[in-house]
N, C-alpha and C. Protein backbone atom coordinates (compact mmCIF):
# COMPACT_ATOMS: atom_id res chain seq x y z
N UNK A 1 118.98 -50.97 -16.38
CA UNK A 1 119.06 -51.92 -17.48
C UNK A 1 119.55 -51.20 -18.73
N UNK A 2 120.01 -51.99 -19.41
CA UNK A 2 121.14 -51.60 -20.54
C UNK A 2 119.47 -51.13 -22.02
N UNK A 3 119.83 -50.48 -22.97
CA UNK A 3 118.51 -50.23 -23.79
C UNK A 3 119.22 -51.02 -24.99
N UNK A 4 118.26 -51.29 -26.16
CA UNK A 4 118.60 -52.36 -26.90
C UNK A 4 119.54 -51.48 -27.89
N UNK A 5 120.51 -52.27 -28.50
CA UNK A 5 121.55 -51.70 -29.15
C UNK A 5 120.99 -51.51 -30.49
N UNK A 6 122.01 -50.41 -31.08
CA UNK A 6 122.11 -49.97 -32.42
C UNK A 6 121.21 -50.91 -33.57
N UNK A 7 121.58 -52.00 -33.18
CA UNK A 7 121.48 -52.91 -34.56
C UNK A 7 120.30 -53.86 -34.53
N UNK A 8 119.48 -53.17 -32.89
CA UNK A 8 117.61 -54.01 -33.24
C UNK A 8 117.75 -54.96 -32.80
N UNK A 9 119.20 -55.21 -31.74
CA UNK A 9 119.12 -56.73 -31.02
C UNK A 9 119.40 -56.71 -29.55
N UNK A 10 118.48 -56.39 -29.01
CA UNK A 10 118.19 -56.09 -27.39
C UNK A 10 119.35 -56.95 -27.04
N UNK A 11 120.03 -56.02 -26.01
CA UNK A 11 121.30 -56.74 -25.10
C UNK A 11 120.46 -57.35 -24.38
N UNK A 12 121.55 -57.90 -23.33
CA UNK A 12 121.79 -58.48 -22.68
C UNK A 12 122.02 -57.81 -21.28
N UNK A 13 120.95 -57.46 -20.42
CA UNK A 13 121.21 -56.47 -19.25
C UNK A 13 121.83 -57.56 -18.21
N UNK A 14 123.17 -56.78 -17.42
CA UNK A 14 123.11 -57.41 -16.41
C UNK A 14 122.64 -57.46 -14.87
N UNK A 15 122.59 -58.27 -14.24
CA UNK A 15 121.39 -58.31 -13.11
C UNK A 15 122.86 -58.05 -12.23
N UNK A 16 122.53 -57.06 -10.88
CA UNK A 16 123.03 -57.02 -9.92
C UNK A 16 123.44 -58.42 -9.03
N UNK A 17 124.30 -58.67 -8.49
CA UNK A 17 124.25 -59.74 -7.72
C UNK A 17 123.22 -60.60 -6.77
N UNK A 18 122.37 -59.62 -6.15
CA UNK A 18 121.22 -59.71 -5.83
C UNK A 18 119.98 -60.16 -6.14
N UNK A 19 119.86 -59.44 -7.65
CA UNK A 19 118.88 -59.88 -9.06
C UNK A 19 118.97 -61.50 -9.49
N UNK A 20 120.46 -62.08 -9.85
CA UNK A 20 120.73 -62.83 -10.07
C UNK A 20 120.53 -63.78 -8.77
N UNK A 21 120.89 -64.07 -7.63
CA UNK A 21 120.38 -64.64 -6.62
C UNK A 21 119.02 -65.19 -6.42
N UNK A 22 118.18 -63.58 -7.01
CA UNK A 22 117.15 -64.14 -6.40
C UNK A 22 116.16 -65.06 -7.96
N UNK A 23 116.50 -64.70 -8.68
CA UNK A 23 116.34 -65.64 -9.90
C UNK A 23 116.75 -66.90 -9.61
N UNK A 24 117.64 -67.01 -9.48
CA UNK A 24 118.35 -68.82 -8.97
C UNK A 24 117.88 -69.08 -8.27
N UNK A 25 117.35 -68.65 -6.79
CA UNK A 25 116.62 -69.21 -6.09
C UNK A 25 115.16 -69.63 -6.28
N UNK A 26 114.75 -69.30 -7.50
CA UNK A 26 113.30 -69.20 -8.44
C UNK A 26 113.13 -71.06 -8.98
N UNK A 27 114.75 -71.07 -9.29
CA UNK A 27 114.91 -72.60 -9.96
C UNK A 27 114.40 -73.59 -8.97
N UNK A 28 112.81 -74.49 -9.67
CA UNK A 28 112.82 -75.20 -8.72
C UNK A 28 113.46 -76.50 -9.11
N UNK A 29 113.70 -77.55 -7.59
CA UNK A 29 114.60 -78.56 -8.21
C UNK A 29 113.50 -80.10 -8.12
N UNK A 30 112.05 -79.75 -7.45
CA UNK A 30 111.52 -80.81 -7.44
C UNK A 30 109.58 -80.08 -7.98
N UNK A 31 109.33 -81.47 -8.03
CA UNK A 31 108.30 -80.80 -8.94
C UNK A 31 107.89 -80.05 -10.23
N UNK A 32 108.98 -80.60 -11.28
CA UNK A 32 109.02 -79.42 -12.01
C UNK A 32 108.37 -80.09 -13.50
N UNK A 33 107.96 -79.40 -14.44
CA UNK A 33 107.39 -79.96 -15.54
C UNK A 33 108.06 -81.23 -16.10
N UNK A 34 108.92 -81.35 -16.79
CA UNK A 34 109.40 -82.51 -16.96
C UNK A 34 109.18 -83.87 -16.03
N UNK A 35 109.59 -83.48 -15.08
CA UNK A 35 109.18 -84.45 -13.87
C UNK A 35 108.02 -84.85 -13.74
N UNK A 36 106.69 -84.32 -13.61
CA UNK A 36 105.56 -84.53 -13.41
C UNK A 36 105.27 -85.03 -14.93
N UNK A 37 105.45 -84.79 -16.26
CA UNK A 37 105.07 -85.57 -17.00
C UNK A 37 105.93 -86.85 -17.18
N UNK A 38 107.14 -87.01 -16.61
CA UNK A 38 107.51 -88.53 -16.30
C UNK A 38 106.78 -89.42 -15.20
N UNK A 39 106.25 -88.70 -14.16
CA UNK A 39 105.43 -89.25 -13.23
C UNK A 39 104.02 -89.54 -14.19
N UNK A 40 103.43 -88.93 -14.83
CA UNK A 40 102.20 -89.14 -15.21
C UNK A 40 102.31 -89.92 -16.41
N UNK A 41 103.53 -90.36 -17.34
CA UNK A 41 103.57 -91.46 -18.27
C UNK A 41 103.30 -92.88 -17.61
N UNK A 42 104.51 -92.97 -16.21
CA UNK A 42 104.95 -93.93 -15.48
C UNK A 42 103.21 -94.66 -15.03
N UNK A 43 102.89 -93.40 -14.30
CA UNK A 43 101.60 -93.75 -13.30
C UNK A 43 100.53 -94.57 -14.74
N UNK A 44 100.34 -93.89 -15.75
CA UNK A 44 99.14 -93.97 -16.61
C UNK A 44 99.61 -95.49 -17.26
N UNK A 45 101.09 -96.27 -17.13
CA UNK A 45 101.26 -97.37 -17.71
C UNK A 45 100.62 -98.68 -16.55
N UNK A 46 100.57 -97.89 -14.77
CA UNK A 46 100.03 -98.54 -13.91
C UNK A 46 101.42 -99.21 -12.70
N UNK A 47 102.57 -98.45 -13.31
CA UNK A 47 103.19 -98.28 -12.45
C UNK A 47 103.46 -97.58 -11.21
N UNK A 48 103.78 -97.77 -10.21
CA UNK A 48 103.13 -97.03 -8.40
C UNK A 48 104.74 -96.94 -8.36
N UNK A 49 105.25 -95.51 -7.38
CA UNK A 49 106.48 -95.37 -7.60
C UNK A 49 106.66 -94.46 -6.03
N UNK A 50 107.76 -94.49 -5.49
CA UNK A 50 107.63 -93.19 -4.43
C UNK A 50 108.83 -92.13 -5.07
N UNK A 51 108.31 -90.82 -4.34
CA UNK A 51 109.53 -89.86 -4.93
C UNK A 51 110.55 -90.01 -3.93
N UNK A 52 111.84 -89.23 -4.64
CA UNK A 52 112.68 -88.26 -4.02
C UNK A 52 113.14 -89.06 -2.41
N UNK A 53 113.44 -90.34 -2.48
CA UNK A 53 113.62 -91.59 -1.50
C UNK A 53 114.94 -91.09 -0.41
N UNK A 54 114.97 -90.31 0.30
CA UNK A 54 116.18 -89.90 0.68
C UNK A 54 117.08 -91.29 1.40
N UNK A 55 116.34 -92.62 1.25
CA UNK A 55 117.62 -93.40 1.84
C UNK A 55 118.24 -93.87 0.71
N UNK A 56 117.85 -93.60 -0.67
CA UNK A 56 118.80 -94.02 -2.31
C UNK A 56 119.73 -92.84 -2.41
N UNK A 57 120.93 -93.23 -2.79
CA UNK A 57 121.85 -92.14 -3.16
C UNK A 57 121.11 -91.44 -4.37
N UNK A 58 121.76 -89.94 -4.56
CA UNK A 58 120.84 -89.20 -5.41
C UNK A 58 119.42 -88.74 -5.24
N UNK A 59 118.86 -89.64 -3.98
CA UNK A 59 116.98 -89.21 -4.26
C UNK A 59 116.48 -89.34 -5.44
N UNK A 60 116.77 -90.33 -6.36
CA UNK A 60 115.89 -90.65 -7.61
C UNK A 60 114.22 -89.65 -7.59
N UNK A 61 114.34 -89.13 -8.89
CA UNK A 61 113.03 -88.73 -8.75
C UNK A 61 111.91 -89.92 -8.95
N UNK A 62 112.16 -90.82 -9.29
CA UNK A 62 110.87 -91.61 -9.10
C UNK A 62 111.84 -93.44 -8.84
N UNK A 63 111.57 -93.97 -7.51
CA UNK A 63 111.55 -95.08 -7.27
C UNK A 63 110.89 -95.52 -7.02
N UNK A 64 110.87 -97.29 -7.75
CA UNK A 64 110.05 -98.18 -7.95
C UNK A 64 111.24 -99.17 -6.96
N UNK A 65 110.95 -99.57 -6.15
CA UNK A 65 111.20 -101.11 -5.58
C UNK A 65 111.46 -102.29 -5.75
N UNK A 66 109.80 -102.23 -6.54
CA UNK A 66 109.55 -103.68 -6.72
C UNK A 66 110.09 -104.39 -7.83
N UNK A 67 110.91 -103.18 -8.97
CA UNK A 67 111.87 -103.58 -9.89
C UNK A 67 113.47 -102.88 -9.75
N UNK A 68 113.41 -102.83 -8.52
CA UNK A 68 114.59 -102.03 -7.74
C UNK A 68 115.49 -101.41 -8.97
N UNK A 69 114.24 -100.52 -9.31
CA UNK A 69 114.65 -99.32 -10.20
C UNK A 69 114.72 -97.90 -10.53
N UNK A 70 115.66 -97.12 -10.22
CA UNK A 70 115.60 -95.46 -10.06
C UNK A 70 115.34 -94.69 -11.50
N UNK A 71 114.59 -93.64 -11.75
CA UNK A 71 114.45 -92.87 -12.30
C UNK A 71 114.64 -91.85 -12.18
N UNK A 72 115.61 -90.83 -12.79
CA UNK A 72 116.08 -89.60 -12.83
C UNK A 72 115.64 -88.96 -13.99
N UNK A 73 114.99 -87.42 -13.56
CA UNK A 73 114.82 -86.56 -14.78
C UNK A 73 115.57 -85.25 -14.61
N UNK A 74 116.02 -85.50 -15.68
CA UNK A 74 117.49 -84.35 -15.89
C UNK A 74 116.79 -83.33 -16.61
N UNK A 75 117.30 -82.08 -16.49
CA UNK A 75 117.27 -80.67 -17.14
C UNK A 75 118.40 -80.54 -18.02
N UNK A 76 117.82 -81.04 -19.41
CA UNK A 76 119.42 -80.47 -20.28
C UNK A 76 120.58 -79.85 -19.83
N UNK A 77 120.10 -78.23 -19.48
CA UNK A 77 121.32 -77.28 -19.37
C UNK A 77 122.02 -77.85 -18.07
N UNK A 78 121.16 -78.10 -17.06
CA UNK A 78 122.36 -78.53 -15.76
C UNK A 78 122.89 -79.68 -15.49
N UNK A 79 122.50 -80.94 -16.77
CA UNK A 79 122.91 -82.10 -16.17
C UNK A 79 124.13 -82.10 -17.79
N UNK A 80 124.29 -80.60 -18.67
CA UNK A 80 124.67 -80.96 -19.87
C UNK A 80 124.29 -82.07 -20.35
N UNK A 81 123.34 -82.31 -21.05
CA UNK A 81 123.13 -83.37 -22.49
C UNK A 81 123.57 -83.23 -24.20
N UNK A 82 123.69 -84.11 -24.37
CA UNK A 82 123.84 -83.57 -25.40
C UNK A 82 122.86 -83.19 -26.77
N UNK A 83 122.22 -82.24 -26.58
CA UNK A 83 121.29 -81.34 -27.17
C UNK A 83 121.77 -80.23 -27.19
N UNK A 84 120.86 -79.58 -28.29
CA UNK A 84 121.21 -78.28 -28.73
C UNK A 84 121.08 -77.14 -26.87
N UNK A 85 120.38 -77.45 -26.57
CA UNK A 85 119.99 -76.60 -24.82
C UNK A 85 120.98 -77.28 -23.99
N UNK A 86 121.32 -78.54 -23.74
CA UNK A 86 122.36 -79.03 -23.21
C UNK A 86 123.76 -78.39 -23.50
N UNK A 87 123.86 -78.39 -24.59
CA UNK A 87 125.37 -77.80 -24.77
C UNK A 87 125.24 -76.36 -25.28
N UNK A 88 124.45 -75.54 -24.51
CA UNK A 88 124.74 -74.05 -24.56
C UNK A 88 125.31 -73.60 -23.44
N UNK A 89 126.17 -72.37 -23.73
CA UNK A 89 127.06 -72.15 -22.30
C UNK A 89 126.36 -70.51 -22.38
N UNK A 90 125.79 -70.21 -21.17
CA UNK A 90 125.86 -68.49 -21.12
C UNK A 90 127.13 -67.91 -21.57
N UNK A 91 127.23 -66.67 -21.94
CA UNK A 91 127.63 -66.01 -21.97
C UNK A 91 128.65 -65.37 -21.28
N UNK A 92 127.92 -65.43 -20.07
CA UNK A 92 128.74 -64.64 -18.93
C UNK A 92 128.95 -65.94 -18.17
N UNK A 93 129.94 -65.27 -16.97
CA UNK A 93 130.58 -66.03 -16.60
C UNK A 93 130.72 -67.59 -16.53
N UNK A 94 131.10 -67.46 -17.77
CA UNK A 94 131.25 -69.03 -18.66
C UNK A 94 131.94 -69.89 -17.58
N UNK A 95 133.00 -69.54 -17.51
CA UNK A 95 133.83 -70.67 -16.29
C UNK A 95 132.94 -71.27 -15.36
N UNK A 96 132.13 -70.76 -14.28
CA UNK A 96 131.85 -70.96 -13.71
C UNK A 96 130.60 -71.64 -13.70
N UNK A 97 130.23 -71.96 -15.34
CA UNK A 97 128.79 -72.71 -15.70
C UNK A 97 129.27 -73.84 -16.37
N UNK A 98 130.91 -74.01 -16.54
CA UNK A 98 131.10 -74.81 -17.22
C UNK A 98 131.40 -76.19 -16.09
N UNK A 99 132.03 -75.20 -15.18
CA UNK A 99 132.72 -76.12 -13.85
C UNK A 99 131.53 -76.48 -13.45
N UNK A 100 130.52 -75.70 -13.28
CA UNK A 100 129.24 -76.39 -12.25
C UNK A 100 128.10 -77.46 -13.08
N UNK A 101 128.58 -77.57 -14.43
CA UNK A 101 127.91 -78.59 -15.51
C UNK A 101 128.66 -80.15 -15.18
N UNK A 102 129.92 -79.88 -15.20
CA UNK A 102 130.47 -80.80 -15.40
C UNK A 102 130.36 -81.26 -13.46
N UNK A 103 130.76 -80.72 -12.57
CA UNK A 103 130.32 -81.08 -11.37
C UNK A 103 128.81 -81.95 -11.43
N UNK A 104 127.57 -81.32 -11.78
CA UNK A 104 126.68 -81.88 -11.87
C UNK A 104 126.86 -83.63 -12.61
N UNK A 105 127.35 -83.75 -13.64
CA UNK A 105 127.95 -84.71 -14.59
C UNK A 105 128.20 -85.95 -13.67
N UNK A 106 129.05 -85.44 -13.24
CA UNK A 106 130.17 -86.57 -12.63
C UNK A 106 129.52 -87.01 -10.88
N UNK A 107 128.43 -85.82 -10.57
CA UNK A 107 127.52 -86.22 -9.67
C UNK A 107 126.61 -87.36 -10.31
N UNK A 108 126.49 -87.37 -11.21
CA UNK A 108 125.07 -88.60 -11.91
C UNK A 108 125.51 -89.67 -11.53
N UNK A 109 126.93 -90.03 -12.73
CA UNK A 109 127.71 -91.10 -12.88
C UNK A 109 128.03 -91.47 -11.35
N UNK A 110 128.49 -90.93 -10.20
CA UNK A 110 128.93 -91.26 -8.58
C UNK A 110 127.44 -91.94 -8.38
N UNK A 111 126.56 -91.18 -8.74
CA UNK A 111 125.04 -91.46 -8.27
C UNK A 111 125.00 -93.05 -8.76
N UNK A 112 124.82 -92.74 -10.13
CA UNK A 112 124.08 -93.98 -10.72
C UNK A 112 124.85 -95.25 -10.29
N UNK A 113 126.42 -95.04 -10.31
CA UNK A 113 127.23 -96.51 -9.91
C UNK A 113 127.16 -96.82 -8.67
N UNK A 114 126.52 -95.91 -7.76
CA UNK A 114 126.31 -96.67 -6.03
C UNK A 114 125.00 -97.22 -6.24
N UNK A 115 124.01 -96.85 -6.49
CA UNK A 115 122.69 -97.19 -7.10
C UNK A 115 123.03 -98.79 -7.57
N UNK A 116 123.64 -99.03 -8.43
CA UNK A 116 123.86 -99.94 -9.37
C UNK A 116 124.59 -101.05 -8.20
N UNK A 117 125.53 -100.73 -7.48
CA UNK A 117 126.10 -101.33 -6.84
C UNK A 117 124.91 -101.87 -5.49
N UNK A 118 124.06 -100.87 -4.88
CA UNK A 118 122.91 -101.76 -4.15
C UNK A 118 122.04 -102.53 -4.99
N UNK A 119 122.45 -102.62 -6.43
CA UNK A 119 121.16 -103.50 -6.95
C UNK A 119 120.85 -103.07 -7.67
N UNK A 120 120.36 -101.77 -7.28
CA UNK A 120 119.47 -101.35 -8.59
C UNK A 120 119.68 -100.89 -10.08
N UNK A 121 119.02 -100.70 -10.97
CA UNK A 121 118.98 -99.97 -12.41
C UNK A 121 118.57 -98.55 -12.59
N UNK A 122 119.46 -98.40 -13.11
CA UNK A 122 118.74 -96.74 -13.28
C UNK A 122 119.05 -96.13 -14.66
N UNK A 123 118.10 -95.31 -14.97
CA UNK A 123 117.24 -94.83 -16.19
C UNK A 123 117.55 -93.44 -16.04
N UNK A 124 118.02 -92.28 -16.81
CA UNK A 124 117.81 -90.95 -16.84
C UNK A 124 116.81 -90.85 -18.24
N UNK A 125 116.02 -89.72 -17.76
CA UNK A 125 115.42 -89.36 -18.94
C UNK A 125 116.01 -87.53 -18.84
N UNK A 126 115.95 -86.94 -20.03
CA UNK A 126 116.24 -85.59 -19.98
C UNK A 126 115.08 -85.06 -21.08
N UNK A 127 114.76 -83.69 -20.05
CA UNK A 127 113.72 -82.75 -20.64
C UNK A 127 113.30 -82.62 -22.19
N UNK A 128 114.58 -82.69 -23.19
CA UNK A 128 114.00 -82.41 -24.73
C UNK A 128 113.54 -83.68 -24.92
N UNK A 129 113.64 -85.03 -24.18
CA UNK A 129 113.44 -86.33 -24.78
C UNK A 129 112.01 -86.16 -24.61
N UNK A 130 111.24 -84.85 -23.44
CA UNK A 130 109.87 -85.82 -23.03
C UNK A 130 108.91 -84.85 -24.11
N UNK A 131 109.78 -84.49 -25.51
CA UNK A 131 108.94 -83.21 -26.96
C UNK A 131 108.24 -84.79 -27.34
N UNK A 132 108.43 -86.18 -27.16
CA UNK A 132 108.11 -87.61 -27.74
C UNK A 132 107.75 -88.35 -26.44
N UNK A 133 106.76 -88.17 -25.95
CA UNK A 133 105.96 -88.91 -24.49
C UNK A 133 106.26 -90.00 -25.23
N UNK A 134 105.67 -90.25 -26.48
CA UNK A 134 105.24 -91.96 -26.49
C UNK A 134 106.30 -93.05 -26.57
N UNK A 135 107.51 -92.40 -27.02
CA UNK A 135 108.88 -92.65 -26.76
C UNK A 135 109.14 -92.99 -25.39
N UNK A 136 109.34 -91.46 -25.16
CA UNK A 136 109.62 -92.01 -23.13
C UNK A 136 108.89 -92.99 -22.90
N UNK A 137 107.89 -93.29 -23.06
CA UNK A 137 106.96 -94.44 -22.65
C UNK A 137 106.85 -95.47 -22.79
N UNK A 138 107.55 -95.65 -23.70
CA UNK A 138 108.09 -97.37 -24.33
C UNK A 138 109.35 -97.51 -23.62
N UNK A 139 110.14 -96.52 -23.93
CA UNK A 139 111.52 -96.37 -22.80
C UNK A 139 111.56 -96.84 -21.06
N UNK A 140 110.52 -96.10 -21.07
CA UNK A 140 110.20 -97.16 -19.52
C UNK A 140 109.99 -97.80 -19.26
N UNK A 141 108.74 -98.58 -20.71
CA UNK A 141 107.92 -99.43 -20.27
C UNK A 141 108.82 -100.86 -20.22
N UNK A 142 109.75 -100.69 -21.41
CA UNK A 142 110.72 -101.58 -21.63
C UNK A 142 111.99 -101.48 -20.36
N UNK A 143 112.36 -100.70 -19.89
CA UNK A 143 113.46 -100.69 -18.81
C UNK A 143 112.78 -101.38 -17.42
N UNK A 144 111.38 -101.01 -17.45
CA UNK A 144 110.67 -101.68 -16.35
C UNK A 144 110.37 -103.12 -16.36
N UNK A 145 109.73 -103.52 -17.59
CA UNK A 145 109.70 -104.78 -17.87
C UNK A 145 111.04 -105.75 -17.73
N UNK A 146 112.11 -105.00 -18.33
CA UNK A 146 113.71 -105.86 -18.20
C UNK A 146 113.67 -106.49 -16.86
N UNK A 147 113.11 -106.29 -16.07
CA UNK A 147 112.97 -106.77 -14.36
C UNK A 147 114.37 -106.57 -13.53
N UNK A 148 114.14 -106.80 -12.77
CA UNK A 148 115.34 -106.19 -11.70
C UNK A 148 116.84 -107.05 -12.03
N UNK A 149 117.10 -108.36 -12.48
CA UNK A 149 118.01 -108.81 -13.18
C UNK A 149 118.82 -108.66 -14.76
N UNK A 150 117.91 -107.88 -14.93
CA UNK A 150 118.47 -107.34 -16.34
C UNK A 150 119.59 -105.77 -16.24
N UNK A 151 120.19 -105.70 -16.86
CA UNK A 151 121.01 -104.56 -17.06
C UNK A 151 120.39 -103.10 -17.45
N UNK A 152 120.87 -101.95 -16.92
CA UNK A 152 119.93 -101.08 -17.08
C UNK A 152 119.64 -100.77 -18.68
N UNK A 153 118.78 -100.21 -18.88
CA UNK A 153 118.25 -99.96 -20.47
C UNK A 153 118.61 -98.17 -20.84
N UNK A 154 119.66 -97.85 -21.19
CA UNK A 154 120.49 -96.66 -21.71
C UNK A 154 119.96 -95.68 -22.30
């Protein structure tokens, strides 16, 4: 590892290929904080939901049915939002975080319009939104209430 530079501002060491691997493989993609406090707003309003539905395109992290409505919780940096954490690019090999942001992106939008096209509505929430639970919580409570004939709530 690299020692902190001249000027009192610890680099930036880089990780072997290996290092880096096994860090990424660290990222989990289900279960993760954000998620579970969207599950526990949802649940505490008395809404019943199943996860991660593998016959919905995307696997919504939380579907509801009975208002044939998907919920997705996004991670700023990988789904890019637009937030200050959303629109930061590493450093290093920028290209290749930029291509795999925008891949992710244009995965939502494919997602959400087949979704939409069986019927359903769908809702993203992203990680800096859930610093205001009581927000998210009206956000749902209101996208849930719209009932399954209403247009999704943005």
């Amino acid at each position: 590892m690299k020692k902190a530079a001249a000027s009192g501002h610890a680099a930036h060491p880089r990780e072997d290929p290996a290092e880096r691997s096994r860090i990424m493989r660290a990222v989990k993609s289900r279960d993760t904080a954000p998620e579970l406090a969207v599950r526990r707003i949802t649940h505490r309003m008395g809404f019943r939901f199943s996860l991660k539905r593998d016959d919905l395109p995307g696997k919504p992290d939380l579907a509801l049915p009975k208002y044939r409505a998907a919920i997705f919780v996004h991670g700023c940096f990988w789904h890019g939002h637009r937030c200050r954490r959303g629109a930061r690019v590493p450093k290093t090999n920028t290209g290749y975080w930029r291509a795999k942001v925008a891949r992710n992106r244009s995965r939502d939008r494919r997602v959400a319009a087949e979704l939409r096209a069986r019927g359903w509505r769908v809702l993203a929430i992203y990680e800096c939104q859930l610093r205001r639970e009581g927000a998210v919580g009206k956000r749902i409570e209101k996208f849930l209430r719209a009932g399954p004939d209403r247009p999704d709530n943005r």
